[in-house]
Protein backbone atom coordinates (compact mmCIF):
# COMPACT_ATOMS: atom_id res chain seq x y z
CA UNK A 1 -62.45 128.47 28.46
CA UNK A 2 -65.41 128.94 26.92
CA UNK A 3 -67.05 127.50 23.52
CA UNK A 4 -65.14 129.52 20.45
CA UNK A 5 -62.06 128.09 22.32
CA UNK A 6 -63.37 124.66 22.18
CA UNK A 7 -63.73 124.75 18.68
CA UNK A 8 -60.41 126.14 18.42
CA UNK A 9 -59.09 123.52 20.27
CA UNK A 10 -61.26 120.69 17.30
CA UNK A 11 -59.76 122.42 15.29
CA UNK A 12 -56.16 121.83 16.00
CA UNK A 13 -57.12 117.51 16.93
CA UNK A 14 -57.81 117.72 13.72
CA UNK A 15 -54.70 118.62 11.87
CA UNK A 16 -53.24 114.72 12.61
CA UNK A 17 -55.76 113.40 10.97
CA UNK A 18 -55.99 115.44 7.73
CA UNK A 19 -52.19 115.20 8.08
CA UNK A 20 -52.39 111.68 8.25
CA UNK A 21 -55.27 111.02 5.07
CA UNK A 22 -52.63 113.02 3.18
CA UNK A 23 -49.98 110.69 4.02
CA UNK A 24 -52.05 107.47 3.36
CA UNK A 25 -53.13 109.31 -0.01
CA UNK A 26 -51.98 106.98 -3.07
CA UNK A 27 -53.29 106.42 -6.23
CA UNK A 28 -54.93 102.84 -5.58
CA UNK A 29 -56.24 105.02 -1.97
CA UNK A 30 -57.64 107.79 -3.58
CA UNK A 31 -60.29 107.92 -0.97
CA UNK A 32 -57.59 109.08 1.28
CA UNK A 33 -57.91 112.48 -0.96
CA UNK A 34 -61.26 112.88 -0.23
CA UNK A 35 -61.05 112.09 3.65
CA UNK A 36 -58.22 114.89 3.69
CA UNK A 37 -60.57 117.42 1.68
CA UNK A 38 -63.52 117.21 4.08
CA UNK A 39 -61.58 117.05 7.03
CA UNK A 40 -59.68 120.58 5.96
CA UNK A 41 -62.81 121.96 5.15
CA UNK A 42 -64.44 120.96 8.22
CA UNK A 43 -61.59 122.44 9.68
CA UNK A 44 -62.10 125.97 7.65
CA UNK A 45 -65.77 125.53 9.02
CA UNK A 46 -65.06 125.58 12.58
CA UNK A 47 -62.27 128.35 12.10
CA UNK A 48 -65.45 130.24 10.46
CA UNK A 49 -68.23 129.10 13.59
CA UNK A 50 -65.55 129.91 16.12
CA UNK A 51 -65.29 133.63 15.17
CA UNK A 52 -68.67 134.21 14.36
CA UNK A 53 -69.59 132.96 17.33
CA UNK A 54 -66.61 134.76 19.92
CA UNK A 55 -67.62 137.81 17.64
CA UNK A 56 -71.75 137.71 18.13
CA UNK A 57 -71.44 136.73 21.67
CA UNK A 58 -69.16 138.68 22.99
CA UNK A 59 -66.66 135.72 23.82
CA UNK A 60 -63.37 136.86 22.78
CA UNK A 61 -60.36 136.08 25.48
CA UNK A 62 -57.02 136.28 25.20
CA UNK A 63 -56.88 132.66 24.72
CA UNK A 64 -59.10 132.50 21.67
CA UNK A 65 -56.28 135.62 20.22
CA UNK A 66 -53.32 133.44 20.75
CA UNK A 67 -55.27 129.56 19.44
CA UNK A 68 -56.88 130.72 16.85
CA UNK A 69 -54.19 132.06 14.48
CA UNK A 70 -51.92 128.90 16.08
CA UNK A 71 -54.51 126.42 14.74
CA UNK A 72 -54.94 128.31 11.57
CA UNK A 73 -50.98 127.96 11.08
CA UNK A 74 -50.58 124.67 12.32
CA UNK A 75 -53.46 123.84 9.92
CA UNK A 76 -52.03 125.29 6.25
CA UNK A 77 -48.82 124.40 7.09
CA UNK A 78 -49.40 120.78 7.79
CA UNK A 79 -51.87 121.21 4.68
CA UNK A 80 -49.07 122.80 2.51
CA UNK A 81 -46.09 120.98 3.53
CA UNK A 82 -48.02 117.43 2.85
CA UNK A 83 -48.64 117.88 -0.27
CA UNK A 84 -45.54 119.66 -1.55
CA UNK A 85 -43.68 116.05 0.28
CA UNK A 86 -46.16 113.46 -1.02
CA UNK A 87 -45.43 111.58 -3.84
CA UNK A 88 -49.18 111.27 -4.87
CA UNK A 89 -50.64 114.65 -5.70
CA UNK A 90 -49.65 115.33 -9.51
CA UNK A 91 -50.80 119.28 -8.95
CA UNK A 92 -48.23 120.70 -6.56
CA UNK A 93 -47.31 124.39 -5.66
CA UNK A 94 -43.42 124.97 -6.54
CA UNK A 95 -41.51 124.74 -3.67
CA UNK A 96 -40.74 128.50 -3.43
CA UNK A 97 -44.26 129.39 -2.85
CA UNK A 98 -44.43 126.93 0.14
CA UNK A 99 -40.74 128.76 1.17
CA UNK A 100 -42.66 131.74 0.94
CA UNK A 101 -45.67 130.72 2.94
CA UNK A 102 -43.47 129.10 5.62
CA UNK A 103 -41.21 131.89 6.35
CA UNK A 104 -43.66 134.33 6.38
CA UNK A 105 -45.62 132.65 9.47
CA UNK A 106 -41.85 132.10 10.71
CA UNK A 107 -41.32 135.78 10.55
CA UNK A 108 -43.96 136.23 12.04
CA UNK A 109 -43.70 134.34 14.88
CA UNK A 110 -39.78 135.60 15.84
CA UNK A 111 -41.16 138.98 14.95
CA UNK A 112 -43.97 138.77 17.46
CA UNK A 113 -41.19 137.07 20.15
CA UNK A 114 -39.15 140.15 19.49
CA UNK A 115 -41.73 142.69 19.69
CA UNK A 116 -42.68 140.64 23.25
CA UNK A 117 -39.25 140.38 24.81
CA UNK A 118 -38.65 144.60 23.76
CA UNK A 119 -42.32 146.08 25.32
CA UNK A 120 -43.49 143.03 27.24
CA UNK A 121 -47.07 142.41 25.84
CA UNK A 122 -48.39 140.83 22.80
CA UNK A 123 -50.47 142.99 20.73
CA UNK A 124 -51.69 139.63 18.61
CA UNK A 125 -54.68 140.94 16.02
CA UNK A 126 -54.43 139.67 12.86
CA UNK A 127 -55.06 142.85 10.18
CA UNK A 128 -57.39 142.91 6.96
CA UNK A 129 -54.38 141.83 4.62
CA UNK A 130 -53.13 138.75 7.03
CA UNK A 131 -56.98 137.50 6.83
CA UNK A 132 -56.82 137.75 2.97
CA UNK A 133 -53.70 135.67 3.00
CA UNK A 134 -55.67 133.06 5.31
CA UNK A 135 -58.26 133.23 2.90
CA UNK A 136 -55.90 132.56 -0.50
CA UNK A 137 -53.95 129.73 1.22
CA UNK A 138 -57.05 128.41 2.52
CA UNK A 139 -58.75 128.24 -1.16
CA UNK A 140 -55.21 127.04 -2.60
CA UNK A 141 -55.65 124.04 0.00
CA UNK A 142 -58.77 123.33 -1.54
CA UNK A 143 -58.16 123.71 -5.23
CA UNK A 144 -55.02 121.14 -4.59
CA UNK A 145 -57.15 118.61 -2.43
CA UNK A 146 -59.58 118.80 -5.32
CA UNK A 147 -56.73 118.26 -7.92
CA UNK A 148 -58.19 121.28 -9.97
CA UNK A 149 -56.50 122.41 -12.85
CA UNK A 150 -56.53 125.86 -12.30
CA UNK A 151 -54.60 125.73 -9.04
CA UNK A 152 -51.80 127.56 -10.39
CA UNK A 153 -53.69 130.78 -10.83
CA UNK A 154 -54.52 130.75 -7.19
CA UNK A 155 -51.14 130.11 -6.18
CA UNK A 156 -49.79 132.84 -7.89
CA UNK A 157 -52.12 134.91 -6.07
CA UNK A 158 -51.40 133.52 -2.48
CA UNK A 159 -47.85 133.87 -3.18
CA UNK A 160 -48.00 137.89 -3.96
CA UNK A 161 -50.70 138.02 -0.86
CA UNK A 162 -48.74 136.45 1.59
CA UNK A 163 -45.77 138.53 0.46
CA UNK A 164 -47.56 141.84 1.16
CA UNK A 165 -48.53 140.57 4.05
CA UNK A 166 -45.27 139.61 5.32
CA UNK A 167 -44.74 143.12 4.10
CA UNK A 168 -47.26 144.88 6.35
CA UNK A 169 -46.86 143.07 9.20
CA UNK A 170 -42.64 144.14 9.03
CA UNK A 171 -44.10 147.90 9.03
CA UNK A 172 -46.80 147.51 12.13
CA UNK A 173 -44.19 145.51 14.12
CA UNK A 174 -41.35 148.05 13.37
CA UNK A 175 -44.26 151.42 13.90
CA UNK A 176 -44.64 149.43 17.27
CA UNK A 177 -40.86 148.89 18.48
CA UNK A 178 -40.12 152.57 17.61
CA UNK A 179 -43.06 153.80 18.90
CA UNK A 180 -42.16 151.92 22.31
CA UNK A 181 -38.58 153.16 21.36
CA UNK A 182 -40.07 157.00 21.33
CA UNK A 183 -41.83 156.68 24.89
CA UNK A 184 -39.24 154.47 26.60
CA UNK A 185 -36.69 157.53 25.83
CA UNK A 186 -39.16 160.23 27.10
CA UNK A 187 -39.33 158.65 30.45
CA UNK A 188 -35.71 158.43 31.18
């Protein structure tokens, strides 16, 4: 263990309670809004410092690879699944762009079990286009939080990110299994 983990590991206490200010959210509790904005965007923060910091100091393990995307998921979807539920935030995301956001970390999770169970390592590294999708859901979070009226525009965006990411992680899993496929056949 060592400290990017540790933040990691903040980072995923946290979720229950930014799940639970977005439960206690009402409109005669609206500072359970604002409790549930700064505790996602503390949240962000440490997913930021934790990076930086396994990054500059040379502190990556294969710990950190496996938490950090975890805490990121466990994070958005708790974030994303709240509000679509609650009964207090008037500026929602239409339920098939949460679909979309859910299956896609779904996919990716039975995808990376697959891949796993077939070549019996997990090659977990999150590429430029999956960090662009963190990034859009992340700022989606926010602009709903913030009840801003031009959260639909950013949705629209996450939704066609988080597609072609979906997208590009299908084509690196599949490159993978058949490249496995390729040198499992030479050796028999």
């Amino acid at each position: 263990m060592n400290l990017p983990n540790y933040i990691t590991i903040f980072r995923i206490f946290l979720v229950p309670l930014f799940l639970a200010f977005l439960t206690y959210y009402d409109e005669s509790r609206p500072i359970f809004r604002a409790w549930a904005l700064a505790v996602f965007v503390i949240a962000i923060l440490t997913d930021a410092l934790d990076g930086i910091i396994a990054r500059r100091l040379h502190q990556r393990t294969k710990l950190g690879t496996l938490l950090d995307p975890l805490a990121d998921k466990v994070l958005l979807l708790s974030g994303f699944l709240g509000i679509t539920f609650s009964q207090s935030f008037t500026i929602k995301p239409p339920v098939w762009i949460v679909i979309i956001i859910v299956f896609r970390d779904l996919f990716l999770i039975g995808g990376l079990m697959s891949i796993f169970l077939t070549i019996t390592r997990l090659p977990i590294s999150p590429n430029l286009l999956g960090k662009v999708t963190t990034f859009c859901q992340m700022v989606t979070l926010i602009f709903l939080l913030a009840d801003w009226p031009y959260a639909s525009i950013i949705w629209s965006l996450t939704a066609a990110v988080t597609i072609a990411s979906a997208i590009s992680y299908l084509m690196r899993g599949l490159r993978l299994l058949n490249h496995h496929k390729v040198r499992s056949q030479v050796f028999t």
